[in-house]
Protein backbone atom coordinates (compact mmCIF):
# COMPACT_ATOMS: atom_id res chain seq x y z
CA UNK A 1 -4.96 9.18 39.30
CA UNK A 2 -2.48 7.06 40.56
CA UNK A 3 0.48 5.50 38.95
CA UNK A 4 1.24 1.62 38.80
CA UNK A 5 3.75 0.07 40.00
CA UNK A 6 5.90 -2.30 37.95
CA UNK A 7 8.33 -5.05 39.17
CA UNK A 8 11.11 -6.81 37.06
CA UNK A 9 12.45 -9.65 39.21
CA UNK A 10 15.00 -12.59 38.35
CA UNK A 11 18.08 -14.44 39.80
CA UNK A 12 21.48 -13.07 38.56
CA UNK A 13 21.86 -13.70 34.66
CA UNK A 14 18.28 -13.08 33.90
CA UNK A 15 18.60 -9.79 31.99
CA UNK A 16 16.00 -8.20 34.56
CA UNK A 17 18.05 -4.95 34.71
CA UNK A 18 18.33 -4.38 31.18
CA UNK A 19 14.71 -5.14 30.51
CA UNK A 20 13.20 -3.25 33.40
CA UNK A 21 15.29 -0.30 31.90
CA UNK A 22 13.47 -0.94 28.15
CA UNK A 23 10.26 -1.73 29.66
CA UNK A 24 10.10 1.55 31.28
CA UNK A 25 11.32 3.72 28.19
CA UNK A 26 8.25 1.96 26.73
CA UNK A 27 5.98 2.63 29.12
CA UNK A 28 6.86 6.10 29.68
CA UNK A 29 7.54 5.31 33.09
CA UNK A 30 10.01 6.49 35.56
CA UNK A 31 12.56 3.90 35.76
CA UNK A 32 14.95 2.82 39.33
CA UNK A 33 16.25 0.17 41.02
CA UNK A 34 16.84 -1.78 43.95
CA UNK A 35 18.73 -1.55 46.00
CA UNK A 36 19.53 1.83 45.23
CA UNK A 37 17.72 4.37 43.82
CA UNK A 38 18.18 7.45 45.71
CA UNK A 39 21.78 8.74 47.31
CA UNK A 40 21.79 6.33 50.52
CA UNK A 41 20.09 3.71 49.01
CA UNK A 42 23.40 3.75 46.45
CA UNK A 43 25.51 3.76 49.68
CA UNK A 44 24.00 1.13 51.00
CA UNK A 45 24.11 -0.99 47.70
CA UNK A 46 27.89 -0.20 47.76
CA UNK A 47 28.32 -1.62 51.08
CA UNK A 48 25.55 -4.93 50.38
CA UNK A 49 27.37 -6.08 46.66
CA UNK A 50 31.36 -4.80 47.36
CA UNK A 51 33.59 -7.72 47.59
CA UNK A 52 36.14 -5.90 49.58
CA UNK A 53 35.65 -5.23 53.19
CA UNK A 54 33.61 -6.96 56.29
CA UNK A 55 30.53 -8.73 54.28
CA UNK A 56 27.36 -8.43 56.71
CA UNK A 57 26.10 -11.33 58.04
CA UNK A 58 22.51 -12.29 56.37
CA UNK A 59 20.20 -10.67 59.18
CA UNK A 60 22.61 -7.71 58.72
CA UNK A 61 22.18 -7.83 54.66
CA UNK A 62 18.50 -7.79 55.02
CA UNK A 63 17.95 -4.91 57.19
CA UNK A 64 20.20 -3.01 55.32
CA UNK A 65 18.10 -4.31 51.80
CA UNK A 66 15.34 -2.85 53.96
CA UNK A 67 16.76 0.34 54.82
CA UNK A 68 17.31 1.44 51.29
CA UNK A 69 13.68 -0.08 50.16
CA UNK A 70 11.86 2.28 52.97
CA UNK A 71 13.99 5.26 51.87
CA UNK A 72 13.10 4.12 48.01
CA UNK A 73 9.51 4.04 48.59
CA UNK A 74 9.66 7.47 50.30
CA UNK A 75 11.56 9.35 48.22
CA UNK A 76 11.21 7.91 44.82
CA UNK A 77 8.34 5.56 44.49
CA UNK A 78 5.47 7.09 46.16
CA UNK A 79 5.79 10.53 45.34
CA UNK A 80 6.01 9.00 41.24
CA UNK A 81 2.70 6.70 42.23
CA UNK A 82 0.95 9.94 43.72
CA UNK A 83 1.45 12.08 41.05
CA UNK A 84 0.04 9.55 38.72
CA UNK A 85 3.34 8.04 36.94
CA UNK A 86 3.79 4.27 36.70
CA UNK A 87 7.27 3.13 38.06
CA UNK A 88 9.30 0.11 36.66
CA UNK A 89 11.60 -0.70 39.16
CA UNK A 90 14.48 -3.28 39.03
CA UNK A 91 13.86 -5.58 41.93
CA UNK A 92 11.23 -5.01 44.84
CA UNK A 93 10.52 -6.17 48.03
CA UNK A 94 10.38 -9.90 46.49
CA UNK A 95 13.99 -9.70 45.92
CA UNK A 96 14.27 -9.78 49.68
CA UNK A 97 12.27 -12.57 50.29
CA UNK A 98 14.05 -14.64 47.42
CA UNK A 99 17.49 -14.01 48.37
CA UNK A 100 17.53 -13.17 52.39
CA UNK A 101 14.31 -15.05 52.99
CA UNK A 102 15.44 -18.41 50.99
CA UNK A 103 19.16 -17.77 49.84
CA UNK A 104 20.44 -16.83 53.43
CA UNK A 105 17.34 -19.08 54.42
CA UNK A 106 16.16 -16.38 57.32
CA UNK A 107 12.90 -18.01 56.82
CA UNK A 108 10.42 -16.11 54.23
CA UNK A 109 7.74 -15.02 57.08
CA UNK A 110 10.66 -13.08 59.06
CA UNK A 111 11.66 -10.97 56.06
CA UNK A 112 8.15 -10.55 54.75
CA UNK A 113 7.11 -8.97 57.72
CA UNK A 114 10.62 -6.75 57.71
CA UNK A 115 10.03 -5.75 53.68
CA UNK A 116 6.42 -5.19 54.18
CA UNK A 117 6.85 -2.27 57.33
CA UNK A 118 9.62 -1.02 54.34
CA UNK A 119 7.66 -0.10 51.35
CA UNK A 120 4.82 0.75 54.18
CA UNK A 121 1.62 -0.31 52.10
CA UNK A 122 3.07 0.07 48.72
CA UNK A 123 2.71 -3.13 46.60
CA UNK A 124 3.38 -3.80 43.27
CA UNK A 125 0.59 -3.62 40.77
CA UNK A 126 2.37 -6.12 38.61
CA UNK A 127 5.41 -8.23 39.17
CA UNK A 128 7.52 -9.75 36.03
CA UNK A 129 9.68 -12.60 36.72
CA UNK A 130 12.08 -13.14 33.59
CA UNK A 131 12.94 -16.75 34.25
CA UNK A 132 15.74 -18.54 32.69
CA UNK A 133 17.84 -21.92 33.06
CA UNK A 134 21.16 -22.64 34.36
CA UNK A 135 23.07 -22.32 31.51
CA UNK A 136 22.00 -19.03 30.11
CA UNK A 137 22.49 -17.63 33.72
CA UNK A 138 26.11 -19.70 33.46
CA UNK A 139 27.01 -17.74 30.10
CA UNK A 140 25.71 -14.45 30.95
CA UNK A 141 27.98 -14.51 34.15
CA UNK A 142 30.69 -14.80 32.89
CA UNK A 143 32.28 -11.06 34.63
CA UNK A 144 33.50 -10.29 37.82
CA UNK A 145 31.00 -11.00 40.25
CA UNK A 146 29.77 -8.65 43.08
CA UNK A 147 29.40 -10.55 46.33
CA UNK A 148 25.70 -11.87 46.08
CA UNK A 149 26.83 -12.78 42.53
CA UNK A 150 29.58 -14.68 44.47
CA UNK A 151 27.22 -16.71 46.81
CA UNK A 152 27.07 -20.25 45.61
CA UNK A 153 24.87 -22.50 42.96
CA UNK A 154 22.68 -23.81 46.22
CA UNK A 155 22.07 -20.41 46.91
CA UNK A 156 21.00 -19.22 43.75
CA UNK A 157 18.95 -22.49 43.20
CA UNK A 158 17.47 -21.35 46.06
CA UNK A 159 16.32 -17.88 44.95
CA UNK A 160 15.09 -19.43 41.34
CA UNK A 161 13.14 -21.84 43.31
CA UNK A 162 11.61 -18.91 45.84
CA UNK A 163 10.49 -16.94 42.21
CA UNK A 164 8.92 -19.38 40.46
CA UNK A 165 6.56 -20.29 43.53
CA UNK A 166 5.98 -17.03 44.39
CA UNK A 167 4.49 -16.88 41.11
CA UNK A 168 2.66 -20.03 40.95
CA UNK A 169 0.79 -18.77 44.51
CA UNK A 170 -0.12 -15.73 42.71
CA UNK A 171 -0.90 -15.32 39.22
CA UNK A 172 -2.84 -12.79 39.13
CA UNK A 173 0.15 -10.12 40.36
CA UNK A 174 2.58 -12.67 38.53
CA UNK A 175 3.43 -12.60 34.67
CA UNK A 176 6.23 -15.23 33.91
CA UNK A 177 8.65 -14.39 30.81
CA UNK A 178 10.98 -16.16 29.06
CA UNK A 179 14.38 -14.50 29.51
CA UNK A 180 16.22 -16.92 27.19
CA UNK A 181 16.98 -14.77 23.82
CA UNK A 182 18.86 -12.05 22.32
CA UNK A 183 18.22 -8.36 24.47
CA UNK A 184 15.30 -7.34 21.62
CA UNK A 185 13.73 -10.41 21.33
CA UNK A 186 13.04 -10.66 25.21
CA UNK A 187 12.49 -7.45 25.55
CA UNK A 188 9.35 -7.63 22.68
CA UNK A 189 8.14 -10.88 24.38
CA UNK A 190 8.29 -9.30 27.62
CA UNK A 191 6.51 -5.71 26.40
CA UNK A 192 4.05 -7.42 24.85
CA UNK A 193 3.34 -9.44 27.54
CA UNK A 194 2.82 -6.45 29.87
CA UNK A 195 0.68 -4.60 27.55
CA UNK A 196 -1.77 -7.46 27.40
CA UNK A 197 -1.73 -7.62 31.27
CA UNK A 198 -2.03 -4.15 32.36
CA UNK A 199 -4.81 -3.44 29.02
């Protein structure tokens, strides 16, 4: 049997990492993250979200969010899906076509076709988008800020506005939650939520 795949997407504020974390422990599911999730794909996160040193330029920042999703998907993802244990990962390849393809606005075609030779046929079975409004992304910011963090309201407009049509152009791989709340309170909406989708 094989596993399903799980992805918790947002913009910055959302509360996707901490709920992707508690949606797994629910599940029983392996939990990781993007980018990241295996010892280069760390490296590479280090050099995409540091504030110090030469920033790479947006065609630069997507290849690299490529390079760690391919090395994901091999090392962590599929073997999990293949030996039949769902996966709830934090961000997937629609992270890349929110913030590269519409934040650095390198078009979303040109980075689909990049994040889809990445995770090399696997798809999510189910995508969450925890969606929230300005000001509870304004108030849950309020920390140093890694570089993306750093890039600008039109940018980040930009990436809310990619999500939420993403999701309107497919429901059926879309669920839409509420991310407005106290941790446990979104995190029961959201669980619940999932449970009715994937029964």
């Amino acid at each position: 049997m094989t596993g399903r795949l799980i992805a918790v997407e947002g913009g910055e504020g959302s509360g996707k990492s901490t709920q992707a974390r508690l949606l797994a422990e629910a599940l029983g599911a392996v939990f990781t993250r993007e980018p990241g999730g295996t010892p280069l794909g760390e490296q590479i996160r280090e050099l995409l979200l540091a504030t110090s040193g030469e920033a790479p330029c947006a065609r630069a920042e997507a290849l690299l969010m490529a390079a760690a999703r391919a090395q994901h998907v091999d090392r962590v993802v599929a073997p999990a899906l293949a030996d039949g244990l769902d996966v709830v990962t934090d961000r997937y390849l629609h992270s890349s076509l929110a913030y590269q393809g519409a934040g650095r606005e390198l078009g979303i075609d040109t980075v689909h076709a990049l994040s889809t030779f990445a995770v090399d046929g696997v798809l999510p079975d189910l995508v969450v988008l925890l969606d929230v409004d300005a000001a509870t992304t304004a108030a849950r910011l309020d920390r140093a800020l890694d570089r993306i963090e750093q890039a600008g309201e039109d940018f980040h407009a930009r990436v809310v506005s990619a999500y939420r049509s993403f999701a309107e152009a497919d429901p059926e791989r879309w669920l839409v939650v509420d991310g407005s709340g106290a941790v446990d309170e979104v995190a029961q909406r959201l669980q619940a939520a999932v449970s009715a989708r994937l029964a």
